[in-house]
Every structure is written in C-alpha cells, then in structure tokens.
N, C-alpha and C. Protein backbone atom coordinates (compact mmCIF):
# COMPACT_ATOMS: atom_id res chain seq x y z
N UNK A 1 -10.20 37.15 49.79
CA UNK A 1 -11.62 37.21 49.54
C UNK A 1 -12.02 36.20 48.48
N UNK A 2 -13.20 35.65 49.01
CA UNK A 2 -13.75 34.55 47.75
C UNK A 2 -14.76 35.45 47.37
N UNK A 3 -15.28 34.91 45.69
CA UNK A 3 -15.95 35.27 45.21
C UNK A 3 -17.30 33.92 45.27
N UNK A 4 -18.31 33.96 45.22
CA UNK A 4 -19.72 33.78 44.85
C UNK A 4 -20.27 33.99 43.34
N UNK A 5 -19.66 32.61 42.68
CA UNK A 5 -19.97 32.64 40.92
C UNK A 5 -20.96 32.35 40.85
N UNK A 6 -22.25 32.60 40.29
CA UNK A 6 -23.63 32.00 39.89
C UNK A 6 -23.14 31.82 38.82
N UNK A 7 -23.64 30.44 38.31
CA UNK A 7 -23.43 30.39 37.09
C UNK A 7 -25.08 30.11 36.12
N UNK A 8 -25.50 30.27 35.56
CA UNK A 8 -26.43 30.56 34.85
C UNK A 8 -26.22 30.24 33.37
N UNK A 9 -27.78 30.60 32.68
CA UNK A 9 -27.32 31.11 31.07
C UNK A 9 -27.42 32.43 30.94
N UNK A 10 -26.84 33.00 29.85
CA UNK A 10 -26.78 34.02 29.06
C UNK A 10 -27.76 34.21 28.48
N UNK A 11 -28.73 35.56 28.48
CA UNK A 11 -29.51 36.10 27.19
C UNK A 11 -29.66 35.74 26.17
N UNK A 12 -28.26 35.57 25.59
CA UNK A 12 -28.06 35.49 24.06
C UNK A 12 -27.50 33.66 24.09
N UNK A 13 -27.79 33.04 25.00
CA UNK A 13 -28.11 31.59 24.84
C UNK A 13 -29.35 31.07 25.10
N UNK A 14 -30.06 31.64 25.89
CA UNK A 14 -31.49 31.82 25.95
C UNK A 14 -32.18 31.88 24.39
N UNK A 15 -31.60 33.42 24.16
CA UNK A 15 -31.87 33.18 22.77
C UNK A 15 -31.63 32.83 21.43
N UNK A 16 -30.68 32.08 21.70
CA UNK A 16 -30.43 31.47 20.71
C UNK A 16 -31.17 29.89 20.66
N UNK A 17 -31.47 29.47 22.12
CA UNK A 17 -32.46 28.32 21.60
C UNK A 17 -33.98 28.21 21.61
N UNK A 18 -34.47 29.95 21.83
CA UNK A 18 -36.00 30.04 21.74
C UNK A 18 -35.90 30.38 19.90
N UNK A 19 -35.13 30.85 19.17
CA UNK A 19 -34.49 30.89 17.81
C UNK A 19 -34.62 29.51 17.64
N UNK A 20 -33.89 28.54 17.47
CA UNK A 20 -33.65 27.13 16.73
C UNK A 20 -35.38 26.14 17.15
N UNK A 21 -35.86 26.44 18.28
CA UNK A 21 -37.07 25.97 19.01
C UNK A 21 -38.25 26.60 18.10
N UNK A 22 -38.09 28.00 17.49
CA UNK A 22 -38.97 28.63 16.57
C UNK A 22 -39.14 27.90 15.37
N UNK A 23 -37.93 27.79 14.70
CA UNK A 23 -37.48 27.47 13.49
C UNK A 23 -37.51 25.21 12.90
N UNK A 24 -37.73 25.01 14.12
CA UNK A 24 -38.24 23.43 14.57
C UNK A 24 -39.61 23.61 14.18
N UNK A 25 -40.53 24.18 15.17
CA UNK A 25 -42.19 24.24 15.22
C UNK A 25 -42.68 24.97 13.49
N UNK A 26 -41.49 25.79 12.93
CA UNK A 26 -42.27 26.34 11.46
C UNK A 26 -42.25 25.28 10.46
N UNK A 27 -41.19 24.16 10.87
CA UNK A 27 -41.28 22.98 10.05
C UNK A 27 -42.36 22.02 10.30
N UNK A 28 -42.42 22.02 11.61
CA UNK A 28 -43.51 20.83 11.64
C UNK A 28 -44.77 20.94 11.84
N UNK A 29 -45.28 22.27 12.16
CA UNK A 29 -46.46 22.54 12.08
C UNK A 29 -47.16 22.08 10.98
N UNK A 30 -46.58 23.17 9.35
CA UNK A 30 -47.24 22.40 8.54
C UNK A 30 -47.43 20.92 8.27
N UNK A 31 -46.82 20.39 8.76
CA UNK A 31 -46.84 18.94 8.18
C UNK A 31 -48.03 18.28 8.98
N UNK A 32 -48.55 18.70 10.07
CA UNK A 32 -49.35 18.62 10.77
C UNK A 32 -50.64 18.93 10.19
N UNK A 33 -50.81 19.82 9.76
CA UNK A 33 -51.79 20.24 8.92
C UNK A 33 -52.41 19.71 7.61
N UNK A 34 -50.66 19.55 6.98
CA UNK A 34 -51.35 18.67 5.46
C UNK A 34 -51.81 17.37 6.42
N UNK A 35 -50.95 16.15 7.03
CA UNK A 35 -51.67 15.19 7.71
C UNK A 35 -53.43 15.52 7.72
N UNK A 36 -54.11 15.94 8.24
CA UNK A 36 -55.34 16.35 8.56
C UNK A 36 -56.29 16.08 6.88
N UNK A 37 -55.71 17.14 5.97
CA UNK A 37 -56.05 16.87 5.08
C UNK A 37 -56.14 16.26 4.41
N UNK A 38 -54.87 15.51 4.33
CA UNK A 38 -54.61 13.77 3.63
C UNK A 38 -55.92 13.35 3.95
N UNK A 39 -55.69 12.77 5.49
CA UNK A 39 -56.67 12.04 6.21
C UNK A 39 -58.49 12.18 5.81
N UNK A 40 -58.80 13.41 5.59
CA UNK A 40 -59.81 13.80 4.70
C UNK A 40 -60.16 13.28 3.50
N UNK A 41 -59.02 13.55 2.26
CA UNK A 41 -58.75 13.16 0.94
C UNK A 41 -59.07 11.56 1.30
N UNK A 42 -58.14 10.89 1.79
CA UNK A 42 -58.17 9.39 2.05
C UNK A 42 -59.70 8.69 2.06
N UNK A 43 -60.01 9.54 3.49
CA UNK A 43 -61.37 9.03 4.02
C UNK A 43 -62.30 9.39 2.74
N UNK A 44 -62.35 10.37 1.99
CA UNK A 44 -63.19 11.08 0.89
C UNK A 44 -63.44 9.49 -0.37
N UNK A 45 -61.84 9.55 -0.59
CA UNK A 45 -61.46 8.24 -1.69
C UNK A 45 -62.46 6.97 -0.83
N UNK A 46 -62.55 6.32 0.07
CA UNK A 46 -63.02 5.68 0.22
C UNK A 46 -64.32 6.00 0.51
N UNK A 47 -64.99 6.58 0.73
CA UNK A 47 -66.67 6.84 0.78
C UNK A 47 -66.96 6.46 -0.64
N UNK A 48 -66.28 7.17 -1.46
CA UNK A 48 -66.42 7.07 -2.96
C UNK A 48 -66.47 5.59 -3.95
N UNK A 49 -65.35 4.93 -2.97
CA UNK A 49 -65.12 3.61 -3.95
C UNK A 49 -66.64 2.64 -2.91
N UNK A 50 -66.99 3.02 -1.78
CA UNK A 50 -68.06 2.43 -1.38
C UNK A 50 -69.54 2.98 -1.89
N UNK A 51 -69.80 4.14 -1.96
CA UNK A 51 -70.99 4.63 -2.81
C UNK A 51 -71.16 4.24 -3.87
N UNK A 52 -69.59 4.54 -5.04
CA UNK A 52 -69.73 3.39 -6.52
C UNK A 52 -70.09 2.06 -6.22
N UNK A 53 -69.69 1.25 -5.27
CA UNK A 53 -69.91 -0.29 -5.74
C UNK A 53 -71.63 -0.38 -4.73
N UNK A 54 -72.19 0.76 -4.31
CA UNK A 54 -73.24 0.15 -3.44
C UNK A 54 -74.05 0.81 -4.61
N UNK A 55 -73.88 1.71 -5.82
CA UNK A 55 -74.55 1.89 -6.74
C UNK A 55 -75.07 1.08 -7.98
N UNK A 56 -73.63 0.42 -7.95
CA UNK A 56 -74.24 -0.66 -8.78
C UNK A 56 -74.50 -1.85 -8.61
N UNK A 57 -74.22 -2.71 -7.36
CA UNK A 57 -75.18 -3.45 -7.06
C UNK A 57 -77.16 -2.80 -6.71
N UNK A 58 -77.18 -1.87 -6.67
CA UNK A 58 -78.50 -1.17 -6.14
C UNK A 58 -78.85 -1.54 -7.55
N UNK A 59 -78.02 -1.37 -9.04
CA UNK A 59 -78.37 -1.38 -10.42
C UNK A 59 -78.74 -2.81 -10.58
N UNK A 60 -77.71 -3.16 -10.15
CA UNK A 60 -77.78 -5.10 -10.54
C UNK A 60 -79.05 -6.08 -10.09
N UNK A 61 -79.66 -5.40 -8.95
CA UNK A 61 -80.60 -5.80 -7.88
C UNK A 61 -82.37 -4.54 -8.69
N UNK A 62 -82.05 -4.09 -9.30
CA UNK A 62 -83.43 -3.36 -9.59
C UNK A 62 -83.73 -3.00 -11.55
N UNK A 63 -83.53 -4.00 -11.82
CA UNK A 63 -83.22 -3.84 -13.52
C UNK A 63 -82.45 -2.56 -14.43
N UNK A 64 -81.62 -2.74 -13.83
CA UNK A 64 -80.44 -1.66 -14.66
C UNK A 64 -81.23 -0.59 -14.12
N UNK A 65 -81.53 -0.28 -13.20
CA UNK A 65 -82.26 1.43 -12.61
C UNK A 65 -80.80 1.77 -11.60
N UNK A 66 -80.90 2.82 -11.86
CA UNK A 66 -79.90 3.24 -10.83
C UNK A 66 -80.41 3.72 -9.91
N UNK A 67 -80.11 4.34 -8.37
CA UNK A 67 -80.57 4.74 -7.39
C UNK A 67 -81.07 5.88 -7.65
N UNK A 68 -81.69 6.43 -7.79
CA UNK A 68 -82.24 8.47 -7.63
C UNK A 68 -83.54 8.09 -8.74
N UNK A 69 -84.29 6.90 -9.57
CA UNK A 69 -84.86 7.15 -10.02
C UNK A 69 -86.35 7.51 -9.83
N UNK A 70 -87.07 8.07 -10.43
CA UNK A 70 -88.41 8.65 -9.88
C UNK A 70 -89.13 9.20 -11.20
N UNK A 71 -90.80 9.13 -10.92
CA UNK A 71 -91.36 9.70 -12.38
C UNK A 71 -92.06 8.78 -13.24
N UNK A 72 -92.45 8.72 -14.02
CA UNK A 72 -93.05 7.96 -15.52
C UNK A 72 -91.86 7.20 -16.31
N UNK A 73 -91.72 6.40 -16.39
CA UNK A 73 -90.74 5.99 -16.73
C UNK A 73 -89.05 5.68 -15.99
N UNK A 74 -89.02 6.10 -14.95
CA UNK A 74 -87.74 6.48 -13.94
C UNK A 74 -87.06 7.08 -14.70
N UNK A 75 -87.11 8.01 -15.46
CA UNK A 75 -86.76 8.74 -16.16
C UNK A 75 -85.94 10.14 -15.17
N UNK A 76 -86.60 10.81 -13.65
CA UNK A 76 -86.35 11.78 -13.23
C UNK A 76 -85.47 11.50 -12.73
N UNK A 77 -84.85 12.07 -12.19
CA UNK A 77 -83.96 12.28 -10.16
C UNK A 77 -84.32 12.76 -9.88
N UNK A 78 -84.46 12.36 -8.23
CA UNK A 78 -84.58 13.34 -7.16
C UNK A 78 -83.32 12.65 -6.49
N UNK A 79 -82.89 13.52 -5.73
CA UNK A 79 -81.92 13.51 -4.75
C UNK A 79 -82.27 12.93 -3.28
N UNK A 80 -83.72 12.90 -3.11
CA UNK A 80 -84.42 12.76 -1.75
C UNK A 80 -84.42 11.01 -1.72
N UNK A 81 -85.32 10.50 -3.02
CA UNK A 81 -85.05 9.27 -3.77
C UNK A 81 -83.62 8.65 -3.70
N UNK A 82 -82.62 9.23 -4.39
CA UNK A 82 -81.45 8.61 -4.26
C UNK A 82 -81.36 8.03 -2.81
N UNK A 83 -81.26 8.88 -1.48
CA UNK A 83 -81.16 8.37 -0.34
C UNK A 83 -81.39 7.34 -0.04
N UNK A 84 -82.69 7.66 -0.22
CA UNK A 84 -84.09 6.88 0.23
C UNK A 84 -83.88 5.28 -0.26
N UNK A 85 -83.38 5.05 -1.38
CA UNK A 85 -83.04 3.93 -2.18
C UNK A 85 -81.76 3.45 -1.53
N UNK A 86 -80.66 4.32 -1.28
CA UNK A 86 -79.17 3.48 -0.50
C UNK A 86 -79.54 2.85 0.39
N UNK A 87 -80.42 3.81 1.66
CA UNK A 87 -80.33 3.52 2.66
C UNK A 87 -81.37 2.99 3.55
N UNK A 88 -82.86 2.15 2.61
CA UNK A 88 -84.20 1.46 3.28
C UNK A 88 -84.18 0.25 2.03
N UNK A 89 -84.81 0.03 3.03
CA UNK A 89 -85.10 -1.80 2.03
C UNK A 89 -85.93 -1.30 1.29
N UNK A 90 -85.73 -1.97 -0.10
CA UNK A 90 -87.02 -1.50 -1.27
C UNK A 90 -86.76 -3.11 -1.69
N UNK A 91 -87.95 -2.99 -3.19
CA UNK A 91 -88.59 -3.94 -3.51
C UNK A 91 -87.06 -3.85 -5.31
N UNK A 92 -87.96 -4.57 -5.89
CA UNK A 92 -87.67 -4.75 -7.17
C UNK A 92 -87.65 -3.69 -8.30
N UNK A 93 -88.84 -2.87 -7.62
CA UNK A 93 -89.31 -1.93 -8.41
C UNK A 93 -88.68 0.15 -7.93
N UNK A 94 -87.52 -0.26 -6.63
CA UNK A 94 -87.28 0.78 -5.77
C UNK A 94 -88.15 1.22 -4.88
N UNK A 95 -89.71 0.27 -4.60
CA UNK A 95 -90.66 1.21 -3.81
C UNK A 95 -90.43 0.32 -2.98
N UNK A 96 -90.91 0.59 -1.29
CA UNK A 96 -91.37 -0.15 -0.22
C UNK A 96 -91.81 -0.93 -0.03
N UNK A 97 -91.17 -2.52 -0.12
CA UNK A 97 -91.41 -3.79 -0.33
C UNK A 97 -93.07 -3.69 0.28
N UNK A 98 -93.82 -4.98 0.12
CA UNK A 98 -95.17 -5.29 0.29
C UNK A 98 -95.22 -6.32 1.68
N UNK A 99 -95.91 -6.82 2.19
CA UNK A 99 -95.99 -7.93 3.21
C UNK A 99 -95.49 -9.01 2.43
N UNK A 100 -94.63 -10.07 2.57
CA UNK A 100 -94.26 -10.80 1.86
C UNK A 100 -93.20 -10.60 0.16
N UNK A 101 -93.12 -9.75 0.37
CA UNK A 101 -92.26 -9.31 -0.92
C UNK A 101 -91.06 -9.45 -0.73
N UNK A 102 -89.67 -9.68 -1.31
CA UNK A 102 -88.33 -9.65 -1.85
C UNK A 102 -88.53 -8.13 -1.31
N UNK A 103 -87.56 -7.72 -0.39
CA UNK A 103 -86.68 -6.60 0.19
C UNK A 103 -85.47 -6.90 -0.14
N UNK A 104 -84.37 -5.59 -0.62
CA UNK A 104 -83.36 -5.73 -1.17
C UNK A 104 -82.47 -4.52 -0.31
N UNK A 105 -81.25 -4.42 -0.17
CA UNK A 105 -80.93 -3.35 0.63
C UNK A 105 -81.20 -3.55 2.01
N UNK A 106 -80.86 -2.81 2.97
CA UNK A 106 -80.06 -1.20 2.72
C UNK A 106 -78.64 -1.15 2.05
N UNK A 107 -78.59 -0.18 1.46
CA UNK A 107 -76.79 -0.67 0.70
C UNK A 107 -75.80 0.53 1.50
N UNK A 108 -76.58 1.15 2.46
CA UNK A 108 -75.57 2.45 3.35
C UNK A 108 -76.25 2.38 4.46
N UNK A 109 -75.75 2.62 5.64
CA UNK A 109 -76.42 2.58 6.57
C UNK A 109 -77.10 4.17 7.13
N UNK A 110 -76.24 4.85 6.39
CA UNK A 110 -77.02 6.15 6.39
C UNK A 110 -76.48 7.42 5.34
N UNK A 111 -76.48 8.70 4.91
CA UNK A 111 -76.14 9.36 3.85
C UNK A 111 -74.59 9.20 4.12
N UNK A 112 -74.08 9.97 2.80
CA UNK A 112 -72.63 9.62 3.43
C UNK A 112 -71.97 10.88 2.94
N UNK A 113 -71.11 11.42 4.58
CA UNK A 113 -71.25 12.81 4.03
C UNK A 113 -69.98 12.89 3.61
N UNK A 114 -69.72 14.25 2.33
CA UNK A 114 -68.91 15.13 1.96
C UNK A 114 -68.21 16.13 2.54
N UNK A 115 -66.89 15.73 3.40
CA UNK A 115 -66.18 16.17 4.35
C UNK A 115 -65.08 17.36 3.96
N UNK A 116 -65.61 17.40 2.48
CA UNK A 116 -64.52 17.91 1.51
C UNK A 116 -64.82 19.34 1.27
N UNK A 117 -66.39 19.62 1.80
CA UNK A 117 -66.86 20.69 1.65
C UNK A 117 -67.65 21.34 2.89
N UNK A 118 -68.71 22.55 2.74
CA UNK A 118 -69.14 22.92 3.81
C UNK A 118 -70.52 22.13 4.46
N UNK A 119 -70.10 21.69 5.67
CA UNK A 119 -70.92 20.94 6.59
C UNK A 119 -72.64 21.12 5.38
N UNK A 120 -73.24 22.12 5.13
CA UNK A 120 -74.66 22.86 4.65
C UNK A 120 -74.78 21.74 3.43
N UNK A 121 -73.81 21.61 2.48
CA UNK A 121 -74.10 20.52 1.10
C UNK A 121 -73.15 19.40 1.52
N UNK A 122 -72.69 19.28 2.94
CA UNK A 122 -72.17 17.64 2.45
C UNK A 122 -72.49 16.42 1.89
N UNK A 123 -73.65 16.73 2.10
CA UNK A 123 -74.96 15.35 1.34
C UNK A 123 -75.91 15.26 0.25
N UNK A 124 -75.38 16.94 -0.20
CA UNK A 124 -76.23 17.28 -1.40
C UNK A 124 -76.05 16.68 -3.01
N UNK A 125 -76.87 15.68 -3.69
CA UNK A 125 -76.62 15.31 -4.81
C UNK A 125 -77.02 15.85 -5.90
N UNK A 126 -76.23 16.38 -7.16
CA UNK A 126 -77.37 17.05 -7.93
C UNK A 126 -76.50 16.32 -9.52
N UNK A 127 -77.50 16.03 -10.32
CA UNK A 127 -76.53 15.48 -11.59
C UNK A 127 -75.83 16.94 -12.51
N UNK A 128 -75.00 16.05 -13.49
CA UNK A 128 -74.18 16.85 -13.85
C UNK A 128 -74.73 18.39 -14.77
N UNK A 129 -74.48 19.31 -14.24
CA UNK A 129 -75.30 20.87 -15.59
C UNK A 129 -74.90 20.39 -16.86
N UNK A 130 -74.50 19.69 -17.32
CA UNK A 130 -73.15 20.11 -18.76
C UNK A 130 -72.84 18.29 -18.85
N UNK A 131 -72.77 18.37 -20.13
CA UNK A 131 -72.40 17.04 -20.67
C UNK A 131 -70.42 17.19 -19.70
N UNK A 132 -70.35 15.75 -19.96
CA UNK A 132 -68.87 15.43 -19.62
C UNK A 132 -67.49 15.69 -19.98
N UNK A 133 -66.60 16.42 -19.59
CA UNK A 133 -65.54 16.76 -20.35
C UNK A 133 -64.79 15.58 -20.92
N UNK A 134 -64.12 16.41 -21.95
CA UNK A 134 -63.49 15.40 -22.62
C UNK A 134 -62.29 14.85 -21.36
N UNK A 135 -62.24 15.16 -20.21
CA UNK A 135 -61.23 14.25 -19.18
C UNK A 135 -62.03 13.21 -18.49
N UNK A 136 -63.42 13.05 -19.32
CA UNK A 136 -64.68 12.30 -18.02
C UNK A 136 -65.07 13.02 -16.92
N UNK A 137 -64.36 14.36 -16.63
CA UNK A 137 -65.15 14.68 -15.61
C UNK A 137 -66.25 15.51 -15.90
N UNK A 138 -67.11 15.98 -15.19
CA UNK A 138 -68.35 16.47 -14.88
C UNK A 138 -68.23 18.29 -14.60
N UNK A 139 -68.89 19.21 -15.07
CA UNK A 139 -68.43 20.62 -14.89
C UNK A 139 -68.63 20.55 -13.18
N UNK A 140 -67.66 21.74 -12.70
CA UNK A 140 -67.73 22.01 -11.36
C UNK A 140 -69.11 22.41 -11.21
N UNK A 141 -69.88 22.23 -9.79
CA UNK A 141 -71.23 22.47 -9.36
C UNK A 141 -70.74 23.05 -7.92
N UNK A 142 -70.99 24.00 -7.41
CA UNK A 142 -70.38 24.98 -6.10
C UNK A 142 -71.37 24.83 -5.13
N UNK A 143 -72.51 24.30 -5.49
CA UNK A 143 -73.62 23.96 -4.55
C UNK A 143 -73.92 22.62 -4.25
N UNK A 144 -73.37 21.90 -4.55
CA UNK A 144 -73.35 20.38 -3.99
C UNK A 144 -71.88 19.81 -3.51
N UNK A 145 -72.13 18.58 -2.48
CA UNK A 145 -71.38 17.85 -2.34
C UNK A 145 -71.42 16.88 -3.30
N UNK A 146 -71.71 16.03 -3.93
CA UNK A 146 -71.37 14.75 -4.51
C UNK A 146 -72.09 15.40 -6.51
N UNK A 147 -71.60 15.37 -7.20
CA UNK A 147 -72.34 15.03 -8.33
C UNK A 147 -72.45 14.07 -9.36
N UNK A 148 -74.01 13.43 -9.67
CA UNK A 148 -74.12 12.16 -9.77
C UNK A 148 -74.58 12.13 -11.44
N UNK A 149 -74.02 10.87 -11.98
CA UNK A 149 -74.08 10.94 -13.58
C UNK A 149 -75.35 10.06 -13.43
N UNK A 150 -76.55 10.66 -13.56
CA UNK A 150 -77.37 9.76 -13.62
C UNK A 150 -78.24 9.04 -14.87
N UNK A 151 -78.24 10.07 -15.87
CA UNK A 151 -78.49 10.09 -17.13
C UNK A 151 -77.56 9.19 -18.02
N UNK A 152 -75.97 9.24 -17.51
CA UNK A 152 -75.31 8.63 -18.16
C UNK A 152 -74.75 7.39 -17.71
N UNK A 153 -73.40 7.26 -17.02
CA UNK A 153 -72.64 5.72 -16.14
C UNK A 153 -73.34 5.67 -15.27
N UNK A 154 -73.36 6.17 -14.27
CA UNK A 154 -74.22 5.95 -13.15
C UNK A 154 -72.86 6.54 -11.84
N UNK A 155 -71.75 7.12 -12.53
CA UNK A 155 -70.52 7.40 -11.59
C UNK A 155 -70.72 8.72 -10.69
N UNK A 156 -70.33 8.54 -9.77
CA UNK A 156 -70.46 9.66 -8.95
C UNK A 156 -68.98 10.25 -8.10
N UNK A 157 -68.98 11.61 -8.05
CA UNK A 157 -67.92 12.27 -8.29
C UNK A 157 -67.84 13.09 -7.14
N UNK A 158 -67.18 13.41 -5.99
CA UNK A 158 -67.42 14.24 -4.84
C UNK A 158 -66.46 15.91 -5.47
N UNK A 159 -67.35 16.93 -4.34
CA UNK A 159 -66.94 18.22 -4.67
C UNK A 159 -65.86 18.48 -3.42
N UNK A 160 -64.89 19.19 -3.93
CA UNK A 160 -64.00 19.44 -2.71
C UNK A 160 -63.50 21.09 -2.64
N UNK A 161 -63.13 21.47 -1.60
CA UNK A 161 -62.66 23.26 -1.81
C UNK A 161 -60.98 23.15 -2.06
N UNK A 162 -60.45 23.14 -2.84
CA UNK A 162 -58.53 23.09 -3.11
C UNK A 162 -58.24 24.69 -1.88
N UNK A 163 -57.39 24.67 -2.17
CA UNK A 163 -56.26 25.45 -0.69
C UNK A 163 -56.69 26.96 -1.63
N UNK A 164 -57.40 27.29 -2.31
CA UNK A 164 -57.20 28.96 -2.90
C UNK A 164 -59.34 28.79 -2.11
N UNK A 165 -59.98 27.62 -1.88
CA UNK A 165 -60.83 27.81 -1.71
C UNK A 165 -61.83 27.81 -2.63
N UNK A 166 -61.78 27.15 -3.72
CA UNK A 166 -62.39 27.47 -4.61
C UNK A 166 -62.78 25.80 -5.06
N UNK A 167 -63.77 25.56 -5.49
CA UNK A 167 -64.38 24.20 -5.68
C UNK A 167 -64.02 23.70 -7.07
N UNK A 168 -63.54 22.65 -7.10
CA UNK A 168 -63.24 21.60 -7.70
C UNK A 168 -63.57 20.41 -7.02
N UNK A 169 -63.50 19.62 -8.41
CA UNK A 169 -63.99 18.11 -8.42
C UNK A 169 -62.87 17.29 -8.04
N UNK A 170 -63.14 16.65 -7.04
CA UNK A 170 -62.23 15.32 -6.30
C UNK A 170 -61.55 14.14 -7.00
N UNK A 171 -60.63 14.45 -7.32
CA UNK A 171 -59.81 13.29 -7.91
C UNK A 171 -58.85 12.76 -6.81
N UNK A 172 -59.60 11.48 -7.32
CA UNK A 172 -58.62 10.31 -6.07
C UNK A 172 -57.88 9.42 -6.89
C-alpha cells in the first residue's frame, strides 16, 4: 500500500510567521507616522523663513512700517491689514496705490496657512500678550496660528500642538 503525503504548513508555522510579520509592521508603522510629521515641521520651517523675509522687505519698501499697521500713527494691528498688506499691491503708504502711483507687492500670493494647528486658526495672527521671554520667545497664545512681534522686531513665530496636544511655540 502507498500512502498519499500532502505536504503543507503547520499551524504553528503559520504562526510563527503571522508573529515575526506582526512584529515587522509595529516597527515600521511608527516611522511612518513621525515621517508625516517631519514633513509638516519642515514645510512649517519654511513658510516661516518665507513670511520673515517677505516681512521685511514689506518694511524696507514702506518706511520701516511693518505689515499689520493701521490707525493714527500706524501705531495699531489688525490682523485683517496684515494680510491685506502681504498679499495686494499697496502704495508707499500701505494703502491702495492711486492711478499712476508706485505699487509695491504682492509679497505672498495668498495667506499662509498654519498646518501645525487646527484647520479654524491656521491663519490667525495675533501679537504677543506678554513681553518676550528671556529665551526670545513670545508667551504661548492657544488661539492663534502664527504670533506676530509687532510692537517690537517685527519676527513672527508659528503655534504648533506637541504629541501630549497641548500648544507650544514652533521652534525650527
């Protein structure tokens, strides 16, 4: 009599490589994930080093005024202003060039959002509550994306949520 061997795998070789196949994907998942975030951080750092240098040419181009000014004196901010100034041609004076007038700008082609936080304030600018810490930075603000030293350098600082969820200021 012959026998009829199937030969196959075993259960416990089965499982032993849905085991090592588990223990693969718990490694690389995360890494997948931080990637994402990098990519965020990265993209964040550069919005930033382009908003600083389109700020102060906006300064260089309108007599030491920085963008957001408004009021008697340009003394105020508005945040609506700031935009409004990156991203339309203005005059000398930050208002809406004349027929024949020196137009300066646009220095953005449109707001530039804060990816670091929730979609609702990615574009929200508000200057700093609180003088500057002694590290230069600016107190945390939980309701804006970007906060802007307008009173003082003219530097601007993006808000980000760290991994506990909780808002801090973006260091790149």
């Amino acid at each position: 009599m012959t026998r009829n061997m199937k030969r196959g795998f075993t259960l416990v070789e089965i499982l032993i490589v849905v085991i090592i196949l588990g223990i693969l994907a718990a490694i690389v998942i995360p890494q997948f994930t931080n990637a994402s975030q990098d990519a965020r951080r990265s993209s964040m750092t550069s919005q930033l080093q382009t908003l600083r240098s389109q700020i102060e040419l906006f300064k260089l181009q309108h007599k030491d005024n920085l963008p957001g000014f408004s009021g008697a004196g340009g003394a105020t901010f508005s945040e609506t202003v700031f935009w409004d100034h990156l991203t339309t041609k203005t005059n000398s004076a930050g208002a809406a060039p004349a027929a024949g007038e020196t137009a300066v700008g646009p220095y953005l082609q449109a707001k530039s959002k804060n990816n670091l936080v929730p979609e609702a304030r990615a574009t929200t600018v508000k200057v700093p509550t609180g003088a500057l810490g002694a590290t230069g930075l600016p107190p945390v603000d939980a309701t804006t994306g970007y906060i802007y030293d307008f009173a003082g350098t003219g530097k601007i600082w993006a808000m980000e949520l760290n991994k506990a969820g909780a808002d801090v200021i973006f260091t790149e």
